[in-house]
Protein backbone atom coordinates (compact mmCIF):
# COMPACT_ATOMS: atom_id res chain seq x y z
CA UNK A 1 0.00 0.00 0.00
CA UNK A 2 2.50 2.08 0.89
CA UNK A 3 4.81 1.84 -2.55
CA UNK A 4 1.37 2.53 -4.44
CA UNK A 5 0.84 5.78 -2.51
CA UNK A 6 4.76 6.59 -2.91
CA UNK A 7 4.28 5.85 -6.65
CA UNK A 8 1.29 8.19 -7.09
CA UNK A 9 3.04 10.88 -5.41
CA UNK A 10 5.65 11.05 -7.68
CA UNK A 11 3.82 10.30 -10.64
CA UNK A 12 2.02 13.69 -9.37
CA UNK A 13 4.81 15.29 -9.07
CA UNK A 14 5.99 14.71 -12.66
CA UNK A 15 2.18 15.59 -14.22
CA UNK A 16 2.13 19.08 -12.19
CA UNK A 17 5.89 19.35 -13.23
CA UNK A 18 5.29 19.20 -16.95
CA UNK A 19 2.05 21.11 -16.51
CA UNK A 20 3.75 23.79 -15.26
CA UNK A 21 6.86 23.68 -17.85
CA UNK A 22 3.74 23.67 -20.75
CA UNK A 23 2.24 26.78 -19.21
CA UNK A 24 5.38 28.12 -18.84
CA UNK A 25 5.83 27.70 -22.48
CA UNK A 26 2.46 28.64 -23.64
CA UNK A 27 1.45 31.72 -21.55
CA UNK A 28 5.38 33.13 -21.67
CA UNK A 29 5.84 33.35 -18.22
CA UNK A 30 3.19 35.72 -17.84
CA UNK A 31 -0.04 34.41 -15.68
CA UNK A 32 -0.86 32.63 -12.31
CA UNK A 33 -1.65 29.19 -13.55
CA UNK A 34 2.37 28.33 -13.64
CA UNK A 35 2.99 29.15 -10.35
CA UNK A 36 0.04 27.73 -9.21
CA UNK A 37 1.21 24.57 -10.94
CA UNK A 38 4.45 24.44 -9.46
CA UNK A 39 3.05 25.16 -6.08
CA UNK A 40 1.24 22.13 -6.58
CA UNK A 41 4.38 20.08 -7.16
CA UNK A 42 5.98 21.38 -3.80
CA UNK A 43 3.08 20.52 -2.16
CA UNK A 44 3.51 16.69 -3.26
CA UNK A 45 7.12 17.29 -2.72
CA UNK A 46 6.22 17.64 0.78
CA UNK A 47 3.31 15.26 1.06
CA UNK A 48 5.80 12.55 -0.38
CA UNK A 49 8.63 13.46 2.34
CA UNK A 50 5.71 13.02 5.11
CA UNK A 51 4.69 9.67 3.28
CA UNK A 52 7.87 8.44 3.57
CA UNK A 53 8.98 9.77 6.96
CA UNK A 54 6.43 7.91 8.74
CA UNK A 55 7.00 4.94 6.64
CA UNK A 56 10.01 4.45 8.21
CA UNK A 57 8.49 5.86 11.79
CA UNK A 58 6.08 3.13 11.97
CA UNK A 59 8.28 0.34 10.51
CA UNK A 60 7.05 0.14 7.14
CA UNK A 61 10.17 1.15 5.55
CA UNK A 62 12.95 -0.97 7.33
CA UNK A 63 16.12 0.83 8.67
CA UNK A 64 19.44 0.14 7.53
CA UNK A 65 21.85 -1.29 9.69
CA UNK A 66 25.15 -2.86 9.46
């Protein structure tokens, strides 16, 4: 369950990434809807950190040790 959520997260990321890039190219830079694209993609940035920081808080992600 977990490595499906991980994987949507960063397929997410990548749609709102190239979303943005596409606005970028189409409105020239001018406009809200890039940033607000790109926003997006920090947001999931974050989400995705959280994901995986209590992954590995709760066990689901194993440790590494030597």
């Amino acid at each position: 369950m977990l490595k499906v959520l991980v994987l949507l997260l960063l397929l997410a990321m990548l749609v709102s990434l190239f979303s943005g890039l596409f606005l970028l190219y189409r409105d020239g830079g001018v406009g809200e809807r890039t940033v607000r694209a790109l926003t997006w993609r920090i947001g999931f940035s974050l989400a995705l950190f959280a994901v995986l920081l209590a992954g590995f808080r709760f066990g689901l992600i194993p440790g590494y040790s030597q």
